[in-house]
N, C-alpha and C. Protein backbone atom coordinates (compact mmCIF):
# COMPACT_ATOMS: atom_id res chain seq x y z
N UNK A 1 -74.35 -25.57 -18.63
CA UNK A 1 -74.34 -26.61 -17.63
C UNK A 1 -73.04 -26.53 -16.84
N UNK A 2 -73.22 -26.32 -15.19
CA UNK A 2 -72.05 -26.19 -14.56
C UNK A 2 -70.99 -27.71 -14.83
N UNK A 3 -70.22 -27.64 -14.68
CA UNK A 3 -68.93 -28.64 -14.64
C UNK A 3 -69.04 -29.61 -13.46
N UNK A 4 -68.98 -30.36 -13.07
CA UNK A 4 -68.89 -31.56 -11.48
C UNK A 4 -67.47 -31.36 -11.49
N UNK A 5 -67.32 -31.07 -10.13
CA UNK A 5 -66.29 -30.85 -9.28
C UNK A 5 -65.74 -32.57 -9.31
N UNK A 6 -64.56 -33.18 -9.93
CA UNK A 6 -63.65 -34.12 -9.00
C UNK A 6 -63.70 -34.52 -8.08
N UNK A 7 -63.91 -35.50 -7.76
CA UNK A 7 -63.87 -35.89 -5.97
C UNK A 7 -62.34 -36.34 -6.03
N UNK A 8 -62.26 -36.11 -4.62
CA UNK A 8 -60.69 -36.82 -4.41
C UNK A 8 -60.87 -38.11 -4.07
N UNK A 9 -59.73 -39.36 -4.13
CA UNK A 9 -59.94 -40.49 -3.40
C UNK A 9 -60.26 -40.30 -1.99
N UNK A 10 -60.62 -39.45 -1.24
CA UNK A 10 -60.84 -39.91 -0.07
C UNK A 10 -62.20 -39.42 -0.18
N UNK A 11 -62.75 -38.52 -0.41
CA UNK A 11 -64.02 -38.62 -0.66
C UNK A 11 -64.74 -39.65 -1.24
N UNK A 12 -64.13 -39.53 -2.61
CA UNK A 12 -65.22 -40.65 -3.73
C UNK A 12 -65.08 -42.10 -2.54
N UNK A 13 -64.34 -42.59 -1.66
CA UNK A 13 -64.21 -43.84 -0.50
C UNK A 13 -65.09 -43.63 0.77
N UNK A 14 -65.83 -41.92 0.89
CA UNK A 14 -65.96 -41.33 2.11
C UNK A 14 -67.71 -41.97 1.19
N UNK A 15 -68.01 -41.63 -0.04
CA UNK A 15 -69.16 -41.70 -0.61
C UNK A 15 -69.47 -43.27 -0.77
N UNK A 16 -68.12 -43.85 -1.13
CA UNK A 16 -68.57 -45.41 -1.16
C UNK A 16 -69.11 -46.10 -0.21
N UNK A 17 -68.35 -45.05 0.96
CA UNK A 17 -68.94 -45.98 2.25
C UNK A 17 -70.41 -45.96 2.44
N UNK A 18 -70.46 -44.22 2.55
CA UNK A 18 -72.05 -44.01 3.28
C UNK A 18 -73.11 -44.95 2.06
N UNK A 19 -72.52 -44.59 0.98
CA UNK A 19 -73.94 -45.64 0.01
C UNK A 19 -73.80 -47.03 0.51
N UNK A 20 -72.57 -47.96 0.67
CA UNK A 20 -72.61 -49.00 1.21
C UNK A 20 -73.39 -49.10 2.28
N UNK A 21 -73.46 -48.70 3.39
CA UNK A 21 -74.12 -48.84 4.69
C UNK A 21 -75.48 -47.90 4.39
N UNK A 22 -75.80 -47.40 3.47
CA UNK A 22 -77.13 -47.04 3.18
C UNK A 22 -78.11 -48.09 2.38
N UNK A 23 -77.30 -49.51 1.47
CA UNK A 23 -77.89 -50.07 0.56
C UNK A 23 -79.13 -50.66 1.37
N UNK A 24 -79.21 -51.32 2.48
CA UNK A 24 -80.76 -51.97 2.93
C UNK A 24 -81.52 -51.22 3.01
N UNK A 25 -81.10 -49.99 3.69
CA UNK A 25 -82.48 -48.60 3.68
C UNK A 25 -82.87 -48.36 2.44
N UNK A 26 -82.10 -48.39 1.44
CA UNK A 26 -82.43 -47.96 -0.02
C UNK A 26 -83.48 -48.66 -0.61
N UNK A 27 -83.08 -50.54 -0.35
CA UNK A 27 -83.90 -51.09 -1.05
C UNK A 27 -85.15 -51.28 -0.62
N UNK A 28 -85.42 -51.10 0.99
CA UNK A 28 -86.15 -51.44 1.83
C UNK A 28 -87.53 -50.04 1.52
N UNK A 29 -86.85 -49.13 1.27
CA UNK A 29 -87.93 -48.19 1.23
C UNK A 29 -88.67 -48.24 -0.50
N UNK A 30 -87.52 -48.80 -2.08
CA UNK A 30 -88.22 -48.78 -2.70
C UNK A 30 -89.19 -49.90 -2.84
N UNK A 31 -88.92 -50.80 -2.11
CA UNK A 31 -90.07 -52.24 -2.11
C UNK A 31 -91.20 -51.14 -1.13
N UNK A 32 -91.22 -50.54 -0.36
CA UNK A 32 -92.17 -50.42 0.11
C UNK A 32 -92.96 -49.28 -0.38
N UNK A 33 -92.01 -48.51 -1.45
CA UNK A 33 -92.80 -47.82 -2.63
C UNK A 33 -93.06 -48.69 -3.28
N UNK A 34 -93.05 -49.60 -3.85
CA UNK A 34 -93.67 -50.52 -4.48
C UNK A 34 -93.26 -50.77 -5.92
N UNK A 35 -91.92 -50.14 -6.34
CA UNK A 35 -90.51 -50.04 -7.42
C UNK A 35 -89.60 -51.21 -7.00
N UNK A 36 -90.41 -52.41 -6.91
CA UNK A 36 -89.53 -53.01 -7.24
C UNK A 36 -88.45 -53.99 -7.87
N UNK A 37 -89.18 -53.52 -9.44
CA UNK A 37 -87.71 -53.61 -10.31
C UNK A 37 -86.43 -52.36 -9.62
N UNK A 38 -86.56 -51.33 -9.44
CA UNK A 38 -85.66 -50.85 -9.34
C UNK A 38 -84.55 -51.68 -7.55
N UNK A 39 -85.47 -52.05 -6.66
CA UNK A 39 -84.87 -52.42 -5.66
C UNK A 39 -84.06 -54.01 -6.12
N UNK A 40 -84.53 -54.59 -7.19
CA UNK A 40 -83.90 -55.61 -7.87
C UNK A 40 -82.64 -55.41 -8.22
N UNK A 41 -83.09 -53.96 -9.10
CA UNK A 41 -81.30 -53.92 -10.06
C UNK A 41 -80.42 -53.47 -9.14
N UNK A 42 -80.97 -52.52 -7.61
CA UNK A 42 -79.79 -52.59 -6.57
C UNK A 42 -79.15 -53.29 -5.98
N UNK A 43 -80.20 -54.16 -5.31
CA UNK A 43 -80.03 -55.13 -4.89
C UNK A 43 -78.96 -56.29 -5.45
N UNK A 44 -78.78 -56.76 -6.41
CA UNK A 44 -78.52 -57.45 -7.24
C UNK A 44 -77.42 -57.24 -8.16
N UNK A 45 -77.38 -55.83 -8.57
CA UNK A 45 -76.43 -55.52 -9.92
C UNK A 45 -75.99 -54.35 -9.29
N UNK A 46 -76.33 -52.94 -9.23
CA UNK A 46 -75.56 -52.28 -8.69
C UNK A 46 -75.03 -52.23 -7.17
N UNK A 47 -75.73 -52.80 -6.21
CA UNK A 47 -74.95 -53.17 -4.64
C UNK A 47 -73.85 -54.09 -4.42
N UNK A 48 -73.86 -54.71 -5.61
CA UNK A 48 -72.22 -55.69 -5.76
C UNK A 48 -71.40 -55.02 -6.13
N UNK A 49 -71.81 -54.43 -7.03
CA UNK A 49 -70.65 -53.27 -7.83
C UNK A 49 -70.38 -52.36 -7.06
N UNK A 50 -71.18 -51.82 -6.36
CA UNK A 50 -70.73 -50.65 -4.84
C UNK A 50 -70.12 -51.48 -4.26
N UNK A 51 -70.55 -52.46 -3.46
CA UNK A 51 -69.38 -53.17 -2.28
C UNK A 51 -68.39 -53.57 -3.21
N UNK A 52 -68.19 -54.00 -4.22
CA UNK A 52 -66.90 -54.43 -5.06
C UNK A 52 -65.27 -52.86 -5.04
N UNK A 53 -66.22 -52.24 -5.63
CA UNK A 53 -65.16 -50.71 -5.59
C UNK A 53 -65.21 -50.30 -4.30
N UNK A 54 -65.88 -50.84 -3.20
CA UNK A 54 -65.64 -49.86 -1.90
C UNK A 54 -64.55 -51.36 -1.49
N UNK A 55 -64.55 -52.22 -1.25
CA UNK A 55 -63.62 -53.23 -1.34
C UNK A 55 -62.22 -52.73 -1.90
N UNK A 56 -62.08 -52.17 -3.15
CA UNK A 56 -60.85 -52.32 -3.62
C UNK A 56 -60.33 -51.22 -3.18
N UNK A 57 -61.29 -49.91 -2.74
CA UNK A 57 -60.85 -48.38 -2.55
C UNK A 57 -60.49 -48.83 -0.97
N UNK A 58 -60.97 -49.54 -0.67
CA UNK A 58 -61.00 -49.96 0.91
C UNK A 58 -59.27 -50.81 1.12
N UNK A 59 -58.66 -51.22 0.39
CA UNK A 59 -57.90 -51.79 0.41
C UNK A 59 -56.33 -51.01 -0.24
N UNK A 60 -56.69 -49.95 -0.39
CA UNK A 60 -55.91 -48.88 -0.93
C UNK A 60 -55.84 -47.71 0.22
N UNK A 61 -56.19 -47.98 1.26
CA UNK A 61 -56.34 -46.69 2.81
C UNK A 61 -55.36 -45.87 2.02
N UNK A 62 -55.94 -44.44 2.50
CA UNK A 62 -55.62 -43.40 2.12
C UNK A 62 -54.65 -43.09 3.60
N UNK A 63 -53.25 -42.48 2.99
CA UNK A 63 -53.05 -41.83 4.27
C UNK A 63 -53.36 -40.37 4.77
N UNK A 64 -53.11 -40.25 6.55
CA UNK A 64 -53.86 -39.08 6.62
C UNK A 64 -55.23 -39.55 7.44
N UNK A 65 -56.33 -38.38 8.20
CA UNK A 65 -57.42 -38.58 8.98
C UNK A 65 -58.30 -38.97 7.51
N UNK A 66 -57.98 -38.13 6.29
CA UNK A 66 -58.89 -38.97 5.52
C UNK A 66 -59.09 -40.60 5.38
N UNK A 67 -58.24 -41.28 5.38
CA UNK A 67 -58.42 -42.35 5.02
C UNK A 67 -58.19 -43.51 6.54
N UNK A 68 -58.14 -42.70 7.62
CA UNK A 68 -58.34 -43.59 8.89
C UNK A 68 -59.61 -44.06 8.65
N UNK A 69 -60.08 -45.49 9.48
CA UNK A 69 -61.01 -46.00 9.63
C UNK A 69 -61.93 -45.31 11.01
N UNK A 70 -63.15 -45.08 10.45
CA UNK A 70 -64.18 -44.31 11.32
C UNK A 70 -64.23 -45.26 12.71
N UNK A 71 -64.81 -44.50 13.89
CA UNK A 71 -65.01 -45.04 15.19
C UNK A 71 -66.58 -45.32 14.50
N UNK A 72 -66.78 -46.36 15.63
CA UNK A 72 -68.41 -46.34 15.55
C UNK A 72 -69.07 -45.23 15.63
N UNK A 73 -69.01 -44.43 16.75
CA UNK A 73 -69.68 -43.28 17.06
C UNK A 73 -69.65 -42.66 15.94
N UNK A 74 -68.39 -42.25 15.25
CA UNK A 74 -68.93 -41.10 13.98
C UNK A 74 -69.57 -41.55 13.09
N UNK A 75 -69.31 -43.36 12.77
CA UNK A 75 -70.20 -44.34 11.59
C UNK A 75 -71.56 -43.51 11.58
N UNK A 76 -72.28 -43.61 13.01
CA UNK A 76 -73.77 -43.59 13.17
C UNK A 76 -73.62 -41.86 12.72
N UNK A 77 -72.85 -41.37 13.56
CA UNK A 77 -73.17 -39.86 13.43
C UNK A 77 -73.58 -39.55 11.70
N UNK A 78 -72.09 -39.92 11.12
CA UNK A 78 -72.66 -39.89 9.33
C UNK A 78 -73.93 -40.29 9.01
N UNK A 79 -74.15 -41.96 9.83
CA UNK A 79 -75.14 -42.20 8.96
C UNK A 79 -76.65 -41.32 8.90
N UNK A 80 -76.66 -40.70 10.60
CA UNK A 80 -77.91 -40.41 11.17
C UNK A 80 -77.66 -38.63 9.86
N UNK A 81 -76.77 -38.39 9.60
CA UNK A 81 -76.38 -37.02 8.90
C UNK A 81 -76.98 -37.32 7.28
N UNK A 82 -76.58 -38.91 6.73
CA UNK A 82 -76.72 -38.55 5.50
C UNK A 82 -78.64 -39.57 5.33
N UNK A 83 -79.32 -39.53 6.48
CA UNK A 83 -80.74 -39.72 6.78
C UNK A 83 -81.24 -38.95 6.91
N UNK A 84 -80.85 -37.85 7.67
CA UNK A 84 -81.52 -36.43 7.76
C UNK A 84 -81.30 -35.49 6.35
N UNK A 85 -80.55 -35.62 5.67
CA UNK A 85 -79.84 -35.30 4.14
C UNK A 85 -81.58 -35.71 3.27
N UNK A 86 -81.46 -37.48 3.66
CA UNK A 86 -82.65 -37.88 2.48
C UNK A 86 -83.45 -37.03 3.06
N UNK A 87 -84.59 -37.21 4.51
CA UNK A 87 -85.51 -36.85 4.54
C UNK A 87 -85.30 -35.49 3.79
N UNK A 88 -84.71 -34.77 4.13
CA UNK A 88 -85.12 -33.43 3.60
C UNK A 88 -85.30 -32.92 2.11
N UNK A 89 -84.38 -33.98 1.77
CA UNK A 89 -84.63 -33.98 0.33
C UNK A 89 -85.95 -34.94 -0.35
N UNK A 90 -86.36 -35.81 0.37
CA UNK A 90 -87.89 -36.33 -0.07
C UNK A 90 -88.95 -34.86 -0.02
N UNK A 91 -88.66 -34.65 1.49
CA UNK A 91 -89.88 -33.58 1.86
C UNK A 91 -90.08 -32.39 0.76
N UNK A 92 -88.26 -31.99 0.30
CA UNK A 92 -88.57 -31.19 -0.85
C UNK A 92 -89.40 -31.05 -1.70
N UNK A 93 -89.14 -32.47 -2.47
CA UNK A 93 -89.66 -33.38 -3.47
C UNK A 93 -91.10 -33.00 -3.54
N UNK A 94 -91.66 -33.60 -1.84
CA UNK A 94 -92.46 -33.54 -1.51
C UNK A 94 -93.70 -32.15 -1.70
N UNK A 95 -92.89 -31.17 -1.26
CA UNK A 95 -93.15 -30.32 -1.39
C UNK A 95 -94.09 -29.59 -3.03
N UNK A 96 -92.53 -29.62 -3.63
CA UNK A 96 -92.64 -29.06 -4.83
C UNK A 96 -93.74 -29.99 -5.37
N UNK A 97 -94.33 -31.45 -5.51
CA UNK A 97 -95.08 -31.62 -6.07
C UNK A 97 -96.34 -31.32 -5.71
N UNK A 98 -96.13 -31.15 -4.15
CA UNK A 98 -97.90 -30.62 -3.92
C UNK A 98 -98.34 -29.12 -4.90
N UNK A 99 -96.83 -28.52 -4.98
CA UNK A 99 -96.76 -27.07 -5.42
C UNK A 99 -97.58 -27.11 -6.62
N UNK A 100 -96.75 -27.92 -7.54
CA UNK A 100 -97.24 -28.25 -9.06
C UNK A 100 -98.38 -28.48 -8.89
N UNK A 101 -99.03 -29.62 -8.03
CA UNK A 101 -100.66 -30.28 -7.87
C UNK A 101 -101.60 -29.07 -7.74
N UNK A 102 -101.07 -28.19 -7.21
CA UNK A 102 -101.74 -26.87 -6.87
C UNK A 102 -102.10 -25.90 -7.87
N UNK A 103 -101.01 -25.97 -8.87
CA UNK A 103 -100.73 -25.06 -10.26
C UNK A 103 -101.97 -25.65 -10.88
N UNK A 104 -102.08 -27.08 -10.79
CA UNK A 104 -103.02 -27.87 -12.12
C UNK A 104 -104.06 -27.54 -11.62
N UNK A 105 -104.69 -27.79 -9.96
CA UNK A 105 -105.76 -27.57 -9.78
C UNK A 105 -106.06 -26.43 -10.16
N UNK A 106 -105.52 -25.07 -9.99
CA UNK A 106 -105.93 -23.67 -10.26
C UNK A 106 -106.20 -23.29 -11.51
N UNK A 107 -105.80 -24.36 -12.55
CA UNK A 107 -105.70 -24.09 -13.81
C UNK A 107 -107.02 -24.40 -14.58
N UNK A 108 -107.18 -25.72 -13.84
CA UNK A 108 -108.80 -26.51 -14.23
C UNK A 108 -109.94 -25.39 -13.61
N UNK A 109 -110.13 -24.75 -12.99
CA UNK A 109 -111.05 -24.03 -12.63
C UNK A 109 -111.14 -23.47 -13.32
């Protein structure tokens, strides 16, 4: 099993953010998968605890372009970056299970 790389504080703050400003899309799409206990425990228990540590990491500015506060323009740019990130990683998802669905069907014949 490879090792996880360390984040630095300005990353692990760069990550707090985008999940922060991702939490309504998050919960919004698992209610409309229809998971939602899981949009509960975000909602509720872990989205406090994200805005809580992005709060305190937020209050610790890093110096340096890392830890400047984003313009709007790049806000969206990230955000529209780490949306195009999910889709592609659903479609994967997506993918590979039609793959598998395909394996079973071929198998039953």
């Amino acid at each position: 099993m490879a090792k996880k790389k360390k984040l630095s504080p300005e990353e692990t703050h760069r990550q707090l953010q985008d999940s922060v400003q991702a939490l309504p899309y998050a919960i919004a799409q698992m209610e409309k998968e229809g998971k939602r206990g899981q949009a509960f425990l975000l909602k509720y228990i872990r989205g406090p605890i994200m805005r809580f540590m992005y709060r305190m990491s937020d209050k610790q500015r890093y110096a340096g372009p890392e830890g400047s506060k984003l313009k709007q323009s790049d806000q969206m740019k990230r955000h529209l970056e780490q949306r195009q990130k999910a889709m592609e990683f659903y479609q994967g998802e997506m993918k590979r299970a039609q793959q598998r669905q395909a394996k079973r069907q071929g198998k039953k014949r």
